[in-house]
N, C-alpha and C. Protein backbone atom coordinates (compact mmCIF):
# COMPACT_ATOMS: atom_id res chain seq x y z
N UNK A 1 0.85 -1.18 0.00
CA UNK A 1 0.00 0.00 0.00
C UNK A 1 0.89 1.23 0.00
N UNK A 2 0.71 2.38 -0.32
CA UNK A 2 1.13 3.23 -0.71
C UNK A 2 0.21 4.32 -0.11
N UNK A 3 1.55 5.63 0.59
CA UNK A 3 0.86 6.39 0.72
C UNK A 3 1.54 7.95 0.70
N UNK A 4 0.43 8.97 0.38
CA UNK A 4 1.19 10.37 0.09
C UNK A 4 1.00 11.09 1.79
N UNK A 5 2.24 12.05 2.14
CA UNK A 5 2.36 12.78 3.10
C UNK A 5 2.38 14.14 2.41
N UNK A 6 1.37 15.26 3.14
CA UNK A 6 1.87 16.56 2.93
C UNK A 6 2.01 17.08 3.75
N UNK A 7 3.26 17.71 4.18
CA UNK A 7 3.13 19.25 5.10
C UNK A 7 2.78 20.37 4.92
N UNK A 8 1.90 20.81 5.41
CA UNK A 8 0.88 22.01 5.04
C UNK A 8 1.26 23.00 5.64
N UNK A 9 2.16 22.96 7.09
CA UNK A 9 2.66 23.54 7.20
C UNK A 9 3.68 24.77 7.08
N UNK A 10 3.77 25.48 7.72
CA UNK A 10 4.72 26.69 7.37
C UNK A 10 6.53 26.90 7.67
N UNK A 11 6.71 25.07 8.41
CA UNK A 11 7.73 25.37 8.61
C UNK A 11 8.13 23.00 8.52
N UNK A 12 9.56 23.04 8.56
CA UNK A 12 9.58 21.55 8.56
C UNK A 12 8.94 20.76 9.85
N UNK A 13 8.70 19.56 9.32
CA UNK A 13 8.47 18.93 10.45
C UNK A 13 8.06 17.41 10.22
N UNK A 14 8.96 16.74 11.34
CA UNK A 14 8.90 14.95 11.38
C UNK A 14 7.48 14.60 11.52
N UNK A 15 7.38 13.21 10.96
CA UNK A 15 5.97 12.85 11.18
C UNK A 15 6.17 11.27 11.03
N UNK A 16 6.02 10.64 11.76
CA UNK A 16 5.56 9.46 12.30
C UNK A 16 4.42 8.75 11.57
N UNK A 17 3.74 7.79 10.09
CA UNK A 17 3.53 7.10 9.89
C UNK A 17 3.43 5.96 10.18
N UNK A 18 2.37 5.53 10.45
CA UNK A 18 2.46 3.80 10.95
C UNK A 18 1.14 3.05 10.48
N UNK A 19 0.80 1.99 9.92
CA UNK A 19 0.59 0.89 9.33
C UNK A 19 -0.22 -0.28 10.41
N UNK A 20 -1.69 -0.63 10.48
CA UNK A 20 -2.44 -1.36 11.19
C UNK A 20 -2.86 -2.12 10.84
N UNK A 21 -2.85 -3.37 10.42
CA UNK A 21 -3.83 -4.53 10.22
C UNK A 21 -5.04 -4.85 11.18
N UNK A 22 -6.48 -5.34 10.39
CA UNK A 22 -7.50 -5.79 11.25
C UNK A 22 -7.87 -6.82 10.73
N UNK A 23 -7.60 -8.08 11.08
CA UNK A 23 -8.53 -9.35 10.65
C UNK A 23 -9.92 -9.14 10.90
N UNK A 24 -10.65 -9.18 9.91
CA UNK A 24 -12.50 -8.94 9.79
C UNK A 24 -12.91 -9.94 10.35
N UNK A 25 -12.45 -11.05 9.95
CA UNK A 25 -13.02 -12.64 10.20
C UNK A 25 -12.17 -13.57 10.79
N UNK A 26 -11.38 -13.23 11.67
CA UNK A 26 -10.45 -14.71 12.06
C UNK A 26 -11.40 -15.36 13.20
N UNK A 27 -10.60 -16.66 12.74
CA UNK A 27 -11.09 -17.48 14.06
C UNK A 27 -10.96 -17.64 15.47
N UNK A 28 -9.87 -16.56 15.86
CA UNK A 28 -9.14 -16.47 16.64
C UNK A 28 -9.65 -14.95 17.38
N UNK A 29 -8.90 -14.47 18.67
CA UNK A 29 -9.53 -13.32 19.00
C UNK A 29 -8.09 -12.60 18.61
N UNK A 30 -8.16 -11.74 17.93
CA UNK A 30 -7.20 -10.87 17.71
C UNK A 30 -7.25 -9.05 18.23
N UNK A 31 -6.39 -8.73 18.47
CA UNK A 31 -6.16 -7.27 18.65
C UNK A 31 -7.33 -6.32 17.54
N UNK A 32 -7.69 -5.48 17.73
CA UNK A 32 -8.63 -4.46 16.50
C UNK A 32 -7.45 -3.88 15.71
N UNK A 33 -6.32 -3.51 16.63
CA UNK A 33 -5.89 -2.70 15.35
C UNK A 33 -4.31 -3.56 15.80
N UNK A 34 -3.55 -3.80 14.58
CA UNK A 34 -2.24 -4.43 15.26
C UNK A 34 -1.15 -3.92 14.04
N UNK A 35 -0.29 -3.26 14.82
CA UNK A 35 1.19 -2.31 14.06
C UNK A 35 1.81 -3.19 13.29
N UNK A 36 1.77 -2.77 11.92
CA UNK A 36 2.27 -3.93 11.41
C UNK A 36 3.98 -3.31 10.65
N UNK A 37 3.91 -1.95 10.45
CA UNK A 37 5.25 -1.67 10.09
C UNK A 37 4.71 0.57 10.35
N UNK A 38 5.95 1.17 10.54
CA UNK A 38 6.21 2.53 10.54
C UNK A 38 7.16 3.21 9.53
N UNK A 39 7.36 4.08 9.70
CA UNK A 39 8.09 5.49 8.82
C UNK A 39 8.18 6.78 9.55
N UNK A 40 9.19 6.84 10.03
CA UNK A 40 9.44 8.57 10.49
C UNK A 40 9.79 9.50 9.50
N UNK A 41 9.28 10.45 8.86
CA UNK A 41 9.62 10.80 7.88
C UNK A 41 9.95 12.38 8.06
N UNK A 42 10.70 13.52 7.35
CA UNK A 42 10.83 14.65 7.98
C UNK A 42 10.82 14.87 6.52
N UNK A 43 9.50 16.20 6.54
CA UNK A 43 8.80 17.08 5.28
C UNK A 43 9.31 18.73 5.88
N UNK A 44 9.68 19.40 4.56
CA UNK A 44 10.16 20.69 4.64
C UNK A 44 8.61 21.32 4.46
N UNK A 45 8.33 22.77 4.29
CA UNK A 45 7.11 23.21 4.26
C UNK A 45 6.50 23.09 3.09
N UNK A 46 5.00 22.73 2.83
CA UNK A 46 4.58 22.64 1.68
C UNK A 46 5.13 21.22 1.02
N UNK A 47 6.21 20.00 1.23
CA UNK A 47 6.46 19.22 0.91
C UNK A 47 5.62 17.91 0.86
N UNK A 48 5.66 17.03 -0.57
CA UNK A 48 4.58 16.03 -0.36
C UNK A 48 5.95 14.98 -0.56
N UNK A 49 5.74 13.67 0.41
CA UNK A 49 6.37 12.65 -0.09
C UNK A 49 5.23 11.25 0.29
N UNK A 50 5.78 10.55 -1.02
CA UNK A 50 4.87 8.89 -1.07
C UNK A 50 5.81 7.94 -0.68
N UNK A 51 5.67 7.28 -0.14
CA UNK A 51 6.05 6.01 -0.20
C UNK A 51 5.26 4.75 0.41
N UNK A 52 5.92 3.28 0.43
CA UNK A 52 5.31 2.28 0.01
C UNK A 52 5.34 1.14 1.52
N UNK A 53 4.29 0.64 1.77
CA UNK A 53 4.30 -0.43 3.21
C UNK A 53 4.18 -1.91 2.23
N UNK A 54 4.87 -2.64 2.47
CA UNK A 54 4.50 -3.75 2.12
C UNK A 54 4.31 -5.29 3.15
N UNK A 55 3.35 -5.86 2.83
CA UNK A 55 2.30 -7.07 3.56
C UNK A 55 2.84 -8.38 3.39
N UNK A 56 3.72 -9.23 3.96
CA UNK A 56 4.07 -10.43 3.87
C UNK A 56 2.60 -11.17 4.77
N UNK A 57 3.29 -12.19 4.27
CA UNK A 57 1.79 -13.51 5.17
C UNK A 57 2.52 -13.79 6.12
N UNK A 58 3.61 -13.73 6.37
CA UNK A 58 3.82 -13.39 8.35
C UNK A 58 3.08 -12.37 9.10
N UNK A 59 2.99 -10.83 8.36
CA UNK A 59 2.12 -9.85 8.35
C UNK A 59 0.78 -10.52 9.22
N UNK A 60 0.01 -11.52 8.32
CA UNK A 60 -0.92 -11.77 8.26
C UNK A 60 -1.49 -12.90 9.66
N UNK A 61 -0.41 -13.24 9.67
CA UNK A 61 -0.26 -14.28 10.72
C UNK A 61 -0.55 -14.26 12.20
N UNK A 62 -0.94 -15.28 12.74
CA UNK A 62 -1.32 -15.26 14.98
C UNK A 62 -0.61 -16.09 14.88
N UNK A 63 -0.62 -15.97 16.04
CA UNK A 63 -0.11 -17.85 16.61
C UNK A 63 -1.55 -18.21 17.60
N UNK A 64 -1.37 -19.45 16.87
CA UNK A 64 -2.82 -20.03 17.22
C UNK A 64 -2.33 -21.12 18.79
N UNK A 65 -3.01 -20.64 19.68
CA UNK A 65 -2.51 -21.32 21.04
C UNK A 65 -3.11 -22.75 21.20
N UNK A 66 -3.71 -23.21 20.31
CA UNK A 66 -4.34 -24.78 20.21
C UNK A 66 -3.36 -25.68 19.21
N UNK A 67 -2.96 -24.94 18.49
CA UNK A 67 -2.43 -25.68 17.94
C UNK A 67 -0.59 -26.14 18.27
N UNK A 68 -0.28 -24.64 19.05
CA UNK A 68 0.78 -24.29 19.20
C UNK A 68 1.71 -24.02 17.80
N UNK A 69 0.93 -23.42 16.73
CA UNK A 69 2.21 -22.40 15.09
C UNK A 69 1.23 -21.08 15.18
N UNK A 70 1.86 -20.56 14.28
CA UNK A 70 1.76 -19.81 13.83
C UNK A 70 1.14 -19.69 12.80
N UNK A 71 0.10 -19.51 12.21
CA UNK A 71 -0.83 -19.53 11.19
C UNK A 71 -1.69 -18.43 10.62
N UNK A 72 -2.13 -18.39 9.12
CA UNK A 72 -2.43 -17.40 8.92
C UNK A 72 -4.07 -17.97 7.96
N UNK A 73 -5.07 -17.26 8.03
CA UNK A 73 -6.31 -17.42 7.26
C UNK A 73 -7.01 -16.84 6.49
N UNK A 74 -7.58 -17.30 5.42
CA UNK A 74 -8.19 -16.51 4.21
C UNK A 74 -9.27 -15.75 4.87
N UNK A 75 -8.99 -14.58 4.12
CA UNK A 75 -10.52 -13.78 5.18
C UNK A 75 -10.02 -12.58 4.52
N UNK A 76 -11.47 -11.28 5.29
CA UNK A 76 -10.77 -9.82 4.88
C UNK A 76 -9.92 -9.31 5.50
N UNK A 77 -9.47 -8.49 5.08
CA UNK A 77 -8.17 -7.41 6.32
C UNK A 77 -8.49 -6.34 6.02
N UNK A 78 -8.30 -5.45 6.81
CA UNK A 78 -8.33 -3.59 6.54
C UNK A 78 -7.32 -3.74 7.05
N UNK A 79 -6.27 -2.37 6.03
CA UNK A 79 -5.09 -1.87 6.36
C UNK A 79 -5.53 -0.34 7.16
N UNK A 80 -5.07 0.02 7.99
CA UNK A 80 -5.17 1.67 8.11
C UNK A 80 -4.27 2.10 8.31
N UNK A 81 -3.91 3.46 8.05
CA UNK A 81 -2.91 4.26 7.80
C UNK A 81 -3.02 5.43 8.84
N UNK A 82 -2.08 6.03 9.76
CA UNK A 82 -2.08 6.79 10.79
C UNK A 82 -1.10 7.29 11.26
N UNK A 83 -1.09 8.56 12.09
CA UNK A 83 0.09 8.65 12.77
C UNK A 83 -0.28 8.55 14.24
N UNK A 84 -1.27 7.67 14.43
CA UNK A 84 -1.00 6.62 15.92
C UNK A 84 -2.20 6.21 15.91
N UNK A 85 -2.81 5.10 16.92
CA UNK A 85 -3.75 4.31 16.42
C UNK A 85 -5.17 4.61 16.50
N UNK A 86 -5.08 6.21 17.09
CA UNK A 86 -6.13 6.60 17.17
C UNK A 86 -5.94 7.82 16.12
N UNK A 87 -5.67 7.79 15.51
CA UNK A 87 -5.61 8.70 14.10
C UNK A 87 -5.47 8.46 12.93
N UNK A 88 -6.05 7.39 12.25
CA UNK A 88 -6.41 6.90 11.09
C UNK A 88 -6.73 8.06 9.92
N UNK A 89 -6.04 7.49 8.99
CA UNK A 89 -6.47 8.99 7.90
C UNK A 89 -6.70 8.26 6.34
N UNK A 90 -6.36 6.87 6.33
CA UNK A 90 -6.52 6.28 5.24
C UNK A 90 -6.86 4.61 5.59
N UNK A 91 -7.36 4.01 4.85
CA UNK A 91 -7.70 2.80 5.23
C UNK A 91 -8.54 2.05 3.86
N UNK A 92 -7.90 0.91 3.67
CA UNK A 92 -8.63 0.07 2.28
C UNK A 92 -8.90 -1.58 2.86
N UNK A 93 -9.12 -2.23 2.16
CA UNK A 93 -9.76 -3.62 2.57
C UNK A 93 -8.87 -4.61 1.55
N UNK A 94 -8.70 -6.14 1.96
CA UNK A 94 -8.07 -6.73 1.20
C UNK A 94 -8.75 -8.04 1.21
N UNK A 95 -8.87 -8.93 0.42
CA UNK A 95 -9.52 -10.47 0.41
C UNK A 95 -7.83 -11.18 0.53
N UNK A 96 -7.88 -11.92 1.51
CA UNK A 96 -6.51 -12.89 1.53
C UNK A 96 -6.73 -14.11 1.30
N UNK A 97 -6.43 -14.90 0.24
CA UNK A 97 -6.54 -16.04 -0.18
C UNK A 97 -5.42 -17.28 -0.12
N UNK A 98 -5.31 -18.55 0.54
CA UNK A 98 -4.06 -18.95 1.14
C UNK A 98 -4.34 -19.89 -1.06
């Protein structure tokens, strides 16, 4: 997933990006929102920069305490995009198919 930063600002400033997975449907009880990767990034004024998070199926993965592994299941996911987990500013949906 991919995403654009602007500073709208009038002067530079760091900003903290970070990356949430939500299993819609697991079988399992999982966290609502769980950190799956970040970016500290530092924008001059008026500056836009993009860049890119990418989702392995470890990403995707619990560890299932019955079974004792680590496992991962076809289902939906929402990614959200934030600079902390209560500040979501982007967010899309994914079908995961093993």
């Amino acid at each position: 997933m991919s995403v654009d930063i602007i500073n709208m600002e009038d002067r530079g400033e760091a900003e903290v990006v970070q990356l949430y997975l939500q299993d819609v449907e697991s079988s399992a009880e999982r966290p609502l929102k769980e950190l799956k990767g970040f970016n500290k990034i530092f924008l001059q004024p008026k500056e836009r920069k993009s860049f890119q998070f990418t989702l392995t199926e470890q990403d995707l993965s619990f560890f299932d305490e019955k079974s004792m592994i680590w496992k991962s299941e076809p289902g939906t996911f929402k990614v959200l995009i934030g600079n902390s987990s209560r500040s979501i500013f982007q967010q899309a949906e994914f079908e995961y198919i093993e």
